[in-house]
Each structure stands twice: as C-alpha cells, then as structure tokens.
Protein backbone atom coordinates (compact mmCIF):
# COMPACT_ATOMS: atom_id res chain seq x y z
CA UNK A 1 -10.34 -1.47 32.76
CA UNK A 2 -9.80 -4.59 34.97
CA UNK A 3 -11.39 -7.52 33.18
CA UNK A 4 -14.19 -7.84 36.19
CA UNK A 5 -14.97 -4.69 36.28
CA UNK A 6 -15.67 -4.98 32.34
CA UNK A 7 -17.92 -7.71 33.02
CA UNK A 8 -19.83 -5.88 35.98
CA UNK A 9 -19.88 -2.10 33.46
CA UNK A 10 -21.25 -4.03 30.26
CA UNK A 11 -23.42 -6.67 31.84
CA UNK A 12 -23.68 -10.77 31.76
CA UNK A 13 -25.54 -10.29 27.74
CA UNK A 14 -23.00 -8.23 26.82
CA UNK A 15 -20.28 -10.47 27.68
CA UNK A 16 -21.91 -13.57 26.63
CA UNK A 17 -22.01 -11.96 23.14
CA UNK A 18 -18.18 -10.74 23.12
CA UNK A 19 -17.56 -14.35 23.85
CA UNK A 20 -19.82 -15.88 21.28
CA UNK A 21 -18.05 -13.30 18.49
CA UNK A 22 -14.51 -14.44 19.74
CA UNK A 23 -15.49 -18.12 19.13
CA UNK A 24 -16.97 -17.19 15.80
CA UNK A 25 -13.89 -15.37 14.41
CA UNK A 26 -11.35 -17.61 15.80
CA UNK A 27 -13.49 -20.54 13.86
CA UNK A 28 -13.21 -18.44 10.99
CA UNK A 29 -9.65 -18.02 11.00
CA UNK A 30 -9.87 -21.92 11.33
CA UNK A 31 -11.79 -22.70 8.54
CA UNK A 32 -9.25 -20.53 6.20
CA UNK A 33 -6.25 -22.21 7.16
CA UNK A 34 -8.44 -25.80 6.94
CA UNK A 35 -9.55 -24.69 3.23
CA UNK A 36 -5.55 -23.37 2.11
CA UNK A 37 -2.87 -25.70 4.23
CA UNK A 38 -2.44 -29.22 3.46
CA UNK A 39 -3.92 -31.95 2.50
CA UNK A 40 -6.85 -29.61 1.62
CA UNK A 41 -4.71 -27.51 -0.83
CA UNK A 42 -2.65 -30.29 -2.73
CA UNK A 43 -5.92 -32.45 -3.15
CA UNK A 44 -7.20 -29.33 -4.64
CA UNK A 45 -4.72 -29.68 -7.96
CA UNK A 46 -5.69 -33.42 -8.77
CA UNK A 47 -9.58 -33.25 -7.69
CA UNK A 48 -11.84 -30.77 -8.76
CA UNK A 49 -14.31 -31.19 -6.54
CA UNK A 50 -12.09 -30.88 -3.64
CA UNK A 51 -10.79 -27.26 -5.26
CA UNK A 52 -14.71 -26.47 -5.27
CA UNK A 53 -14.59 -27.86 -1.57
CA UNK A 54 -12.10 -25.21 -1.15
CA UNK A 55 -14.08 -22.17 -2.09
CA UNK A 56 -17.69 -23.12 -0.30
CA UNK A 57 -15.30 -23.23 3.10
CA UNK A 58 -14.11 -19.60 2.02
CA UNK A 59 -17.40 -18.29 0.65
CA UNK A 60 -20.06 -19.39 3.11
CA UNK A 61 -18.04 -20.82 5.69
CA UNK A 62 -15.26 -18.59 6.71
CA UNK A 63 -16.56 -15.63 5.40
CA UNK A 64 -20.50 -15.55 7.78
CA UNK A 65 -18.27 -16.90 10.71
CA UNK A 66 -15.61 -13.74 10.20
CA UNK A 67 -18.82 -11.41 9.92
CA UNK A 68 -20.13 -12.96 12.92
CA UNK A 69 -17.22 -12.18 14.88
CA UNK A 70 -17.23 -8.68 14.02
CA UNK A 71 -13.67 -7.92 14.55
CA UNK A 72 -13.51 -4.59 13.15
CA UNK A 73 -12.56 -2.65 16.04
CA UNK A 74 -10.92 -4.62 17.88
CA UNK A 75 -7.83 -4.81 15.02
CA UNK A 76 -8.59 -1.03 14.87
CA UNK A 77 -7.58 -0.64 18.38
CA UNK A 78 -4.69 -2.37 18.54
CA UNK A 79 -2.98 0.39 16.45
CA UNK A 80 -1.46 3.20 18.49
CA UNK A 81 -3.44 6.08 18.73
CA UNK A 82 -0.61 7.93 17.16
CA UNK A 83 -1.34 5.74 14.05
CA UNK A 84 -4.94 5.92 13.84
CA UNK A 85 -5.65 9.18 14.13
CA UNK A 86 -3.36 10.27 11.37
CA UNK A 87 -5.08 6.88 9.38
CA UNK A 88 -8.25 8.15 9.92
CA UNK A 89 -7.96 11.09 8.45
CA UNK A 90 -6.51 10.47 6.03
CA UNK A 91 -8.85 8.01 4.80
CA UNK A 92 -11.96 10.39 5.72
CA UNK A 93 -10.59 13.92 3.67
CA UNK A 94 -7.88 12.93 1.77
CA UNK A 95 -7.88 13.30 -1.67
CA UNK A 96 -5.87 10.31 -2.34
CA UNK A 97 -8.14 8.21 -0.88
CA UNK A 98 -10.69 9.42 -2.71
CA UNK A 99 -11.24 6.07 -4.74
CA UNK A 100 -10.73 4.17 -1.94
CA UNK A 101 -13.73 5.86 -0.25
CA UNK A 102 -15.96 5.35 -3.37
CA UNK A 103 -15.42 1.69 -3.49
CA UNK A 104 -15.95 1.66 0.16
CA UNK A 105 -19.50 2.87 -0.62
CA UNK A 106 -19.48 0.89 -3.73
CA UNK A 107 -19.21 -2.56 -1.35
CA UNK A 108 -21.79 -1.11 1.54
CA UNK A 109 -24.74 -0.74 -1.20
CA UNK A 110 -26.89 -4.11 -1.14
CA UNK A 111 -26.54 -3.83 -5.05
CA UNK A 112 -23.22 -3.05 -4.97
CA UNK A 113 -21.97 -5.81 -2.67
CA UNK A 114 -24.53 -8.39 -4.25
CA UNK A 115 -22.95 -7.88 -7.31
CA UNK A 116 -19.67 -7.92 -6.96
CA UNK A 117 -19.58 -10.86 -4.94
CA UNK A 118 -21.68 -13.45 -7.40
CA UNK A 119 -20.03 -11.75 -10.22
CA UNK A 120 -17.09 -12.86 -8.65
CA UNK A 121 -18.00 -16.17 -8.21
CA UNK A 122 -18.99 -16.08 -12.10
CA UNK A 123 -16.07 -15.22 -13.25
CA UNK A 124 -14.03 -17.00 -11.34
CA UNK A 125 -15.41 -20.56 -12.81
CA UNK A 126 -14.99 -19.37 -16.28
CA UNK A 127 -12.59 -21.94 -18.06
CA UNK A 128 -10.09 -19.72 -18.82
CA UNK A 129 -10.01 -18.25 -15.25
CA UNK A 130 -10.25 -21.44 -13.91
CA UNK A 131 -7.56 -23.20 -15.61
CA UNK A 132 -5.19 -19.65 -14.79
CA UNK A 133 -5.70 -20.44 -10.96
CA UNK A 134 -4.37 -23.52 -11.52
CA UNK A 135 -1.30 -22.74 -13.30
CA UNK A 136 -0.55 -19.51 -11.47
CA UNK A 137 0.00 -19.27 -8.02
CA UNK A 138 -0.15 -15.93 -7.85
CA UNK A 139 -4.07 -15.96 -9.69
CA UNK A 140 -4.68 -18.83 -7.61
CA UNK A 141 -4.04 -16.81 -4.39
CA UNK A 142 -5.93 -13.44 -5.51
CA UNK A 143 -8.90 -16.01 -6.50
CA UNK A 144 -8.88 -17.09 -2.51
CA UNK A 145 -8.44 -13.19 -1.47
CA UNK A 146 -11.24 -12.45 -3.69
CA UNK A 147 -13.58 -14.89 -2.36
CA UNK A 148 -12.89 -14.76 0.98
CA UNK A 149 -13.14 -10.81 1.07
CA UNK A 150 -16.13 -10.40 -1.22
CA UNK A 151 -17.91 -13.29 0.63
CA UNK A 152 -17.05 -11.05 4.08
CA UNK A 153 -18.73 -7.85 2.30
CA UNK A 154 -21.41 -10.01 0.86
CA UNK A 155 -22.63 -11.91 4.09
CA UNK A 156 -22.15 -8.43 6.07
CA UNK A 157 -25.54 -7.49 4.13
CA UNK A 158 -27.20 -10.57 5.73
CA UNK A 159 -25.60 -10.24 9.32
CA UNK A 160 -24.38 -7.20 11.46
CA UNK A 161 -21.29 -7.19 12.08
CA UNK A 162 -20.30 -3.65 14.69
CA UNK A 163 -20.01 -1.02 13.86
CA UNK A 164 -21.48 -1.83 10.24
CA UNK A 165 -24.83 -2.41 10.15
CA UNK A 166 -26.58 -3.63 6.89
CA UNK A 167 -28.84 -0.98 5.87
CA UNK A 168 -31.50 -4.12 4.13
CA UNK A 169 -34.86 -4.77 6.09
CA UNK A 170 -35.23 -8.42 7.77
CA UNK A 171 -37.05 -9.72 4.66
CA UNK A 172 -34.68 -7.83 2.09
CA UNK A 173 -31.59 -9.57 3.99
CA UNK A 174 -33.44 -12.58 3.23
CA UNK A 175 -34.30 -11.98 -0.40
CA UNK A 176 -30.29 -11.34 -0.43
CA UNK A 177 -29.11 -14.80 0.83
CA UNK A 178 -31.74 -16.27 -1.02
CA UNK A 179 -30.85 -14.52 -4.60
CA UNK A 180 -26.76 -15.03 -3.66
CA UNK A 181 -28.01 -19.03 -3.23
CA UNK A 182 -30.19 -19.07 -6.67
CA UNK A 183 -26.64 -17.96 -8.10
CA UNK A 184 -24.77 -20.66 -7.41
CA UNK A 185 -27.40 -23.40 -8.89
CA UNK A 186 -27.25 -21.58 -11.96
CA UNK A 187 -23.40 -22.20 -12.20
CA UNK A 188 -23.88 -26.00 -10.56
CA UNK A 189 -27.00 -27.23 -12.92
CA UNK A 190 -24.98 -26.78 -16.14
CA UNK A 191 -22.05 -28.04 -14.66
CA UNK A 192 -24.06 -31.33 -13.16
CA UNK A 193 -25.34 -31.71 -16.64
CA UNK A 194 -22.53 -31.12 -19.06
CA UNK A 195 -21.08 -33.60 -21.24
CA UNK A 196 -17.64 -33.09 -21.04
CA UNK A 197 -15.02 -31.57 -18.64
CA UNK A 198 -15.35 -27.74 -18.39
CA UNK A 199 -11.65 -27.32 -17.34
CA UNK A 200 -8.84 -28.85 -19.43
CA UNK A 201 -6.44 -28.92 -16.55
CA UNK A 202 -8.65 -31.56 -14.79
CA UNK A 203 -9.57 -33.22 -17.92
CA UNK A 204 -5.82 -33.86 -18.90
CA UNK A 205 -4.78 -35.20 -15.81
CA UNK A 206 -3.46 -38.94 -16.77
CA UNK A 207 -4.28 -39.98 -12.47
CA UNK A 208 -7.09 -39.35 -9.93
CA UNK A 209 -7.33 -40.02 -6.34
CA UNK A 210 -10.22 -42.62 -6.10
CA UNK A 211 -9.57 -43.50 -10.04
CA UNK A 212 -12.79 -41.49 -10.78
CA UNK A 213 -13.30 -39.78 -14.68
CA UNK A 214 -12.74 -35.99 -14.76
CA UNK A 215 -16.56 -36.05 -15.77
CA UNK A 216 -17.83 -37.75 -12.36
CA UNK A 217 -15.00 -35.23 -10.86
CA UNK A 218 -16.97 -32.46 -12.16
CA UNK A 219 -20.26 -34.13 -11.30
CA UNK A 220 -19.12 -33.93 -7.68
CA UNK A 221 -18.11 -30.51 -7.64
CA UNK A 222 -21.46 -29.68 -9.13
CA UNK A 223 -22.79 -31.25 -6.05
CA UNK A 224 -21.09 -29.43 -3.41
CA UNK A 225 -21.54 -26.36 -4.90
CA UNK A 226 -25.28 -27.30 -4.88
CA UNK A 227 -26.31 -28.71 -1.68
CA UNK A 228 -23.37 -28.03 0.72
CA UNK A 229 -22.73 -24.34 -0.52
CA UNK A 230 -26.74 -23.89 -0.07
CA UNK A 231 -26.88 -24.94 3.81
CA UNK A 232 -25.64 -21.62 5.25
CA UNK A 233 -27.27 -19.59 3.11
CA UNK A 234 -30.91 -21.97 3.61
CA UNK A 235 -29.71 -21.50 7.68
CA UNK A 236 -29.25 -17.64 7.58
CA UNK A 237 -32.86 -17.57 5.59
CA UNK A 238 -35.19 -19.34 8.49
CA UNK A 239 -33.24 -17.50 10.90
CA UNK A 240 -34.36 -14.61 9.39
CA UNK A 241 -37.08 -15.65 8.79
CA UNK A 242 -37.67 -16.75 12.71
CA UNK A 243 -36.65 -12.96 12.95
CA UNK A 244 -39.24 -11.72 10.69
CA UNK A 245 -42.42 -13.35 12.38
CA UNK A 246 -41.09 -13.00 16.19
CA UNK A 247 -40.88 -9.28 15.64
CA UNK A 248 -44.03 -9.24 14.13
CA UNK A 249 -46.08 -10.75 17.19
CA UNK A 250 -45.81 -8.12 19.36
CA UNK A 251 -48.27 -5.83 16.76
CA UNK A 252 -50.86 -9.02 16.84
CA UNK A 253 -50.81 -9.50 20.23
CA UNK A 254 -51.53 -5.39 20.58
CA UNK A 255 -54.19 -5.58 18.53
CA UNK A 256 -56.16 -8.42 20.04
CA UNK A 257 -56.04 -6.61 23.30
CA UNK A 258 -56.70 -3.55 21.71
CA UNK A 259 -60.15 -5.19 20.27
CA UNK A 260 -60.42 -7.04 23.17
C-alpha cells in the first residue's frame, strides 16, 4: 500500500505511534553499539566501573528502548512468505522444537522471565564469572547476549511490545520493575561496602585511568549499578503508576454522578 494511503487507512495516532516505535528501536540499536564499540569496550578491561557502565546501557537502556520499539513483526515480514510459512510451522507442531516452545513459555511467565533475568544478573557478577568474561572473549560476548536478551524478555513484562502483550495487571507490572530494581541494590550494597576488590582481574591491574585504587573502582561501579541502573526502572514505576490512578478516575467520577 502507497505510504499515504497507509497514513489515511490507519489514522494520524496510529502513525504517530509507528513513528515513536521506529525512534525507540533505532535508539536501541544505538545504545548497543555505544555500550560494545570503542572507547566504551576497551575502557571496560582497565575500569570496572566502566564494564558495569556497560551492562546498565544493555540491561535497562537498550533492552526497554528495543521493547518499546516492538519490532517483532516487522523482521518477521521481511522473510519471504515461502520462508515463514514453512518456519512457522515448524516451530508451532514440530516435535523438534518442542523445547524450544517450552522455554518460549518458560520466558512469557512473569515468574519465569523475572527469574531468569535477575538470576542472570546474579550470576553473572559472581567472581569467578566475572573474572571468565574478562579473560574470554567468547564468555565475555555470551555475558552481553545474555543481558541484552534476558533484559528484552524481562522489560517485555513491564511494557507491551505487539503482538506480545504482558499478561501482569498495571500494579503487578509495577511490583515487577520494582522487585527487578530491589535486585540490583542487593548486589550494589555489598559491593559499596566491601573491603577489598571482589574481582582479581581489576585488583591486579599494576595502572588505572584516573590513577584511582581498584577499591574506589569498585566503589564506583557500586554506584552506577545503584542510582543510574535504578532511573528507568523508578521511570517505568510512576508511569505506571500515572497509569494506575488515570484509569481509575473514570469509576470515581461514575460514582459521584451516580450519588449525585
């Protein structure tokens, strides 16, 4: 269909809201290649709290923005039809795919994607896993995947994103962004308070940008993980909130005219 003839089918909202989900994923896609290209990425090996830097952009930057965007269907699409139809079903009644559809359900439960998003994130900062990212590429790149793609199934319980909707209530998509928050101070406040390094390969390095101590490196990354991870979730919480109380006014206003 002619573009204008698009725009006069679907309506001026309609549009307005295609182009507001372009701009959304294509500042997504910027924000990943800000968080992994350089000098992001090679200030990432020598300061920790840039590396941490690095996964708040993926987690709760990139990941809402790509949600917002909702650009599910439109990759879909671009596939011949002779592709995804086969695809399709494939995916729906094969047997092969048979785990692929359980994990697929898995990641659309609130529980499910809850979980394996902050668990994630948890296991990810363990010293061991930490210190393997930074000696393997290959770990280091999966850790990226990871959080990128389990922040995308995360946030998609907190905003729709066509043609999935999140199944959780206003308030319960609320009580989600506010529990996935709560998770990350409990991994910053020991790590603001420890007395020593958690990760050797910081602690061993002989030179710093800035000349700071791997402890006050650490202290830093505690930080952003607490207050700058926090402001998109504490965003998508009063705007939910917002959500909450304006659909709520219609039922007071009823009943005062009602007793009226």
């Amino acid at each position: 269909m002619h573009t204008r003839a698009w725009r006069r089918a679907v309506g001026p909202a309609r549009v307005a809201r295609e182009r507001w989900r372009t701009v959304a994923f294509l500042a997504g896609l910027l924000t990943i290649a800000l968080a992994l290209s350089e000098p992001v990425d090679k200030w990432a090996d020598e300061l920790f709290w840039v590396h941490m830097v690095q996964h708040v952009l993926l987690l709760v930057v990139a990941a809402p923005l790509i949600v917002l965007g909702a650009p599910w269907m439109g990759i879909w699409r671009a596939f011949p039809l002779t592709v995804r139809r086969p695809v399709a079903r494939a995916l729906a009644h094969g047997r092969w795919a048979a785990p692929l559809r359980w994990i697929a359900l898995l990641c659309g439960l609130p529980v499910g994607a809850f979980f394996l998003m902050n668990a994630d994130i948890l296991a990810w900062h363990l010293p061991a896993a930490y210190d393997l990212t930074l000696s393997s590429d290959a770990v280091h790149y999966a850790e990226h995947a990871t959080f990128l793609l389990l922040g995308v199934i995360g946030w998609a319980q907190v905003i729709d994103s066509p043609p999935y909707r999140s199944h959780l209530s206003i308030p319960h998509r609320g009580v989600f962004a506010f529990g996935s928050m709560v998770i990350g101070w409990l991994l910053a406040l020991p790590m603001a308070f420890a007395g020593k390094p958690w990760y050797a390969h910081y602690a061993d390095l002989h030179h710093r940008p800035g000349g700071i101590s791997a402890l006050a490196d650490q202290y830093l990354a505690a930080g952003v993980m607490w207050v700058p991870a926090s402001i998109p979730w504490s965003i998508a919480i009063f705007v939910l909130i917002y959500m909450w109380v304006s659909d709520r006014k219609p039922l007071i206003d009823t009943a005062r005219r009602v007793h009226a």
